[in-house]
C-alpha atoms as a PDB file:
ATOM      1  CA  UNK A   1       0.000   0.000   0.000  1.00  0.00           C
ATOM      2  CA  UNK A   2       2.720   2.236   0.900  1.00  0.00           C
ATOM      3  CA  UNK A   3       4.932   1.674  -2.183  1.00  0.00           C
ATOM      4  CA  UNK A   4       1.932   2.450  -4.409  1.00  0.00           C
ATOM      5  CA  UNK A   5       1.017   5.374  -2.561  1.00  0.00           C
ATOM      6  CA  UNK A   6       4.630   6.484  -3.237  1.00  0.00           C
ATOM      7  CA  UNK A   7       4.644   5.266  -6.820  1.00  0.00           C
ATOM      8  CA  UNK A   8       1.537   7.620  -7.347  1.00  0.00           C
ATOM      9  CA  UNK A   9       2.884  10.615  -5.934  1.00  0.00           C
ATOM     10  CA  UNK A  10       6.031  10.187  -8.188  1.00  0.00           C
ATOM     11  CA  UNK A  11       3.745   9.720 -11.384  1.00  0.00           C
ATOM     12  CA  UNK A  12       1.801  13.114 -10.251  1.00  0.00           C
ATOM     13  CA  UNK A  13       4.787  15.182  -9.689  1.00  0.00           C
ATOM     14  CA  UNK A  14       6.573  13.914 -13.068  1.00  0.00           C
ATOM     15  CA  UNK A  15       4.143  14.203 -15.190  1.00  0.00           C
ATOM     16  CA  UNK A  16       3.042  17.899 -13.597  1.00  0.00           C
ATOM     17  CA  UNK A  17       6.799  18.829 -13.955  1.00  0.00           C
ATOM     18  CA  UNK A  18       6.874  17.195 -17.742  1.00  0.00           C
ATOM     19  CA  UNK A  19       3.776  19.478 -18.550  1.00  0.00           C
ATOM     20  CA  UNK A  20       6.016  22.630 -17.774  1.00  0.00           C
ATOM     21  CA  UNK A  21       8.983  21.514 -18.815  1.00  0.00           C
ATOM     22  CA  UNK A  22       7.471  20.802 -22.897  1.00  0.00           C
ATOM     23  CA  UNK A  23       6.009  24.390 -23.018  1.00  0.00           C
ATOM     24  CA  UNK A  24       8.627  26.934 -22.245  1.00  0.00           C
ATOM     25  CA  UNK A  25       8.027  30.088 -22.967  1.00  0.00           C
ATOM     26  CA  UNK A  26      10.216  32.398 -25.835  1.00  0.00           C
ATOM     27  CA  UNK A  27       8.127  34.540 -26.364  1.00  0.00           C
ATOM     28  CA  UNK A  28       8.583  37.680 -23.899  1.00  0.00           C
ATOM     29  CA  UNK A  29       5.358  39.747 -24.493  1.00  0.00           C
ATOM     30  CA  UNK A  30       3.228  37.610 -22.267  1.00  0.00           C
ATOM     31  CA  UNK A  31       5.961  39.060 -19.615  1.00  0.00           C
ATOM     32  CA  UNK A  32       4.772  43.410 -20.252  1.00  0.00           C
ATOM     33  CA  UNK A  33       1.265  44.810 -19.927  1.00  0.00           C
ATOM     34  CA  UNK A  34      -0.032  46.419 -23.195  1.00  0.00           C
ATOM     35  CA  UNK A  35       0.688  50.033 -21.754  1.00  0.00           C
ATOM     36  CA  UNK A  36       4.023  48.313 -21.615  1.00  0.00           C
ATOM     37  CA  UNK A  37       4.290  47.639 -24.866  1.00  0.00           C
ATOM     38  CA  UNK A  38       3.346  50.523 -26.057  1.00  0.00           C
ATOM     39  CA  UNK A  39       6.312  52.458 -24.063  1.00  0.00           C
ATOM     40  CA  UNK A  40       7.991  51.735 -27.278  1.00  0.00           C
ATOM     41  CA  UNK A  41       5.293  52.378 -29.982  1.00  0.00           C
ATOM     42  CA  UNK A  42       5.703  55.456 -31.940  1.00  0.00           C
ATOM     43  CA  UNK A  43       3.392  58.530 -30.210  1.00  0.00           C
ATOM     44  CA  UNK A  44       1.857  60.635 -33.141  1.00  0.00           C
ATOM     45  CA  UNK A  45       1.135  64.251 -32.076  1.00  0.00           C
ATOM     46  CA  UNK A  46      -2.564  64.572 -31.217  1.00  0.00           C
ATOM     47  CA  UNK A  47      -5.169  67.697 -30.674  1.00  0.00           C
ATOM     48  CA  UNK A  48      -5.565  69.081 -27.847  1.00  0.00           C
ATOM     49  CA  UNK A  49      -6.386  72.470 -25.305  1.00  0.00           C
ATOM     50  CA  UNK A  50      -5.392  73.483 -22.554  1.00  0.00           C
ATOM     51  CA  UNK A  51      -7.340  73.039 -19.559  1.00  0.00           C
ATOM     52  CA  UNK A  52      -5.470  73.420 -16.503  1.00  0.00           C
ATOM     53  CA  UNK A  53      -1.286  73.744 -15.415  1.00  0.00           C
ATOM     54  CA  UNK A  54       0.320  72.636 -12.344  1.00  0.00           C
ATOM     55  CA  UNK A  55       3.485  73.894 -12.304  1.00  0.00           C
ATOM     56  CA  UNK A  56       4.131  72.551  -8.785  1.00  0.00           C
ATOM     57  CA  UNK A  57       3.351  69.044  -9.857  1.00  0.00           C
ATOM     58  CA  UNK A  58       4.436  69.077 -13.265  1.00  0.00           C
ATOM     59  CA  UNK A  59       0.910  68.095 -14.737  1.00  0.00           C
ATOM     60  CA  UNK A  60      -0.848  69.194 -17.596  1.00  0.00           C
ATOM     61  CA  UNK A  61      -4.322  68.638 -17.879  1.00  0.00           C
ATOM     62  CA  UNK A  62      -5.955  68.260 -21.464  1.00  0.00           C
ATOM     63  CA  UNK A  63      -8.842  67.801 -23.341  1.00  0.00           C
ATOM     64  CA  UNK A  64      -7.873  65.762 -26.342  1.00  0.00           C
ATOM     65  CA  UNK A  65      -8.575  63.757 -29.175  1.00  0.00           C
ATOM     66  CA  UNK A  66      -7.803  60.009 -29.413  1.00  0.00           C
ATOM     67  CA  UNK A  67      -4.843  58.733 -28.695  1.00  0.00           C
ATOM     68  CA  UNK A  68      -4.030  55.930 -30.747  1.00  0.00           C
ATOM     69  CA  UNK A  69      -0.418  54.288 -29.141  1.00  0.00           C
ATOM     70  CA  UNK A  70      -2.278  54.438 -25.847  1.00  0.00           C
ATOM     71  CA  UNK A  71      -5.645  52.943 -27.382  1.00  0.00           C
ATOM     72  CA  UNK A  72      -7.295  55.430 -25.812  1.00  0.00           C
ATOM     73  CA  UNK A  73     -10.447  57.918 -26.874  1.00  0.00           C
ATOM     74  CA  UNK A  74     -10.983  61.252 -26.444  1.00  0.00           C
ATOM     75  CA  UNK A  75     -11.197  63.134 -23.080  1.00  0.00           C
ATOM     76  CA  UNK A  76      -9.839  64.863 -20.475  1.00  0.00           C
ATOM     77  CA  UNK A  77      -7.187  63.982 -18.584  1.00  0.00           C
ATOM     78  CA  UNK A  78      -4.372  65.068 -16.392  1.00  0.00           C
ATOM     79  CA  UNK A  79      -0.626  64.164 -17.800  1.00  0.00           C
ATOM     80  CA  UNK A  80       2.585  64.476 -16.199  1.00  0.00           C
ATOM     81  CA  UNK A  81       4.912  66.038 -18.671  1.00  0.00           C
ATOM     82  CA  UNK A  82       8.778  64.815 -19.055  1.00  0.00           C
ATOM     83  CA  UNK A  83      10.085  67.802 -19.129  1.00  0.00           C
ATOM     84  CA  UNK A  84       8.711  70.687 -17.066  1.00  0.00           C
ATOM     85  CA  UNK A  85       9.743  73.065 -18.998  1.00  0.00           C
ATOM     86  CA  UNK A  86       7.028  72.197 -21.698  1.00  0.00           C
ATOM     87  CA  UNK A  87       4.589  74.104 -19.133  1.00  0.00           C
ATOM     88  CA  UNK A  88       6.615  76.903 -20.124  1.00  0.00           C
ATOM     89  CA  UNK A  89       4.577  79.456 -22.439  1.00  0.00           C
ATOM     90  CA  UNK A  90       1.016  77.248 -22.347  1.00  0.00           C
ATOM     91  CA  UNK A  91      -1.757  78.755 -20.532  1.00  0.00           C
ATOM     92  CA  UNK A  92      -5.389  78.002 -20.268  1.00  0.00           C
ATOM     93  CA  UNK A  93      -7.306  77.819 -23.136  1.00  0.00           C
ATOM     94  CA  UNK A  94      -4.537  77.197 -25.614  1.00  0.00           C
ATOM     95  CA  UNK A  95      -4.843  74.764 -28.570  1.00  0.00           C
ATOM     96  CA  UNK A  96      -1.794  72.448 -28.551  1.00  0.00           C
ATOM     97  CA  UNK A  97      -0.295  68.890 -30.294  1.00  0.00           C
ATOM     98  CA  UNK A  98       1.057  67.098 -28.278  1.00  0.00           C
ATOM     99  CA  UNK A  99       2.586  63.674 -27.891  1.00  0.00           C
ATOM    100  CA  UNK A 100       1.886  61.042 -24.597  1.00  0.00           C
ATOM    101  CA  UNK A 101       3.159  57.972 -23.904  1.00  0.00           C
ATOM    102  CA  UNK A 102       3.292  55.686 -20.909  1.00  0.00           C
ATOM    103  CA  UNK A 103       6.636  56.270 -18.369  1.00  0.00           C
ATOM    104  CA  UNK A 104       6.913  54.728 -15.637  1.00  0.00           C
ATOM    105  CA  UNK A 105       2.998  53.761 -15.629  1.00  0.00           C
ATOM    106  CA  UNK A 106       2.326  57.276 -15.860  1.00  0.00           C
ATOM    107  CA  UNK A 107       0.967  58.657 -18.897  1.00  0.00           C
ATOM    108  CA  UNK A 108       3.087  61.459 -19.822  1.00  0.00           C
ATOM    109  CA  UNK A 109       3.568  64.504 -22.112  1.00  0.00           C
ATOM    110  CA  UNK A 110       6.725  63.655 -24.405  1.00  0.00           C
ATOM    111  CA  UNK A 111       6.060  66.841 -26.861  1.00  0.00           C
ATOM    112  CA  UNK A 112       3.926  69.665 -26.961  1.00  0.00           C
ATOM    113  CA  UNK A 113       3.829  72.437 -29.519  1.00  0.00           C
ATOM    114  CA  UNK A 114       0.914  74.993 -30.463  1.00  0.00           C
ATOM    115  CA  UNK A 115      -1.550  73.950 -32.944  1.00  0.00           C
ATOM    116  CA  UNK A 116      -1.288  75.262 -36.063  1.00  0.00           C
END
């Protein structure tokens, strides 16, 4: 009783262990989030205005268009921006492009300019 006991605890573990070790995994991806994969994605500049600066924070908030490397529609929302120097010149109201991406799980103002 005993040695079959054993002998079916061995059988378990192997073929548990055999299951993992015939699928490794080579692909990477299933290893980043989509926001993480889109850290890397090309940002194309977008609409936007001005709706409120924090210059003490370094966030911009912005009513925009769709932003299509973040998959995401169009709204308002507050961004931190990379460099605060972008807040620099904008005030209220103003009709910008801009660029966002994800950084460090923030989504984040990579380029701003005035719309043209």
């Amino acid at each position: 009783m005993k040695t079959l006991r054993v002998t079916a605890m061995l059988v378990v573990a192997l073929t548990s262990w055999g299951v993992h070790a015939q699928t490794p995994s080579t692909d990477h991806s299933s290893h980043h989030s989509p926001a993480a994969a889109s850290a890397g994605s090309s940002a194309e500049f977008v609409q936007g205005e001005v709706r409120r600066i924090d210059q003490e924070t370094k966030k911009v908030t912005l009513r925009h268009g769709p932003i299509p490397n973040l998959q995401m529609p169009d709204m308002t929302m507050v961004f931190q921006v990379r460099d605060p120097a972008m807040l620099q010149g904008l005030k209220v109201g103003d009709k910008v492009r801009f660029k966002a991406d994800k950084v460090d799980g923030a989504y984040t103002v990579t380029a701003v300019e005035p719309a043209q």
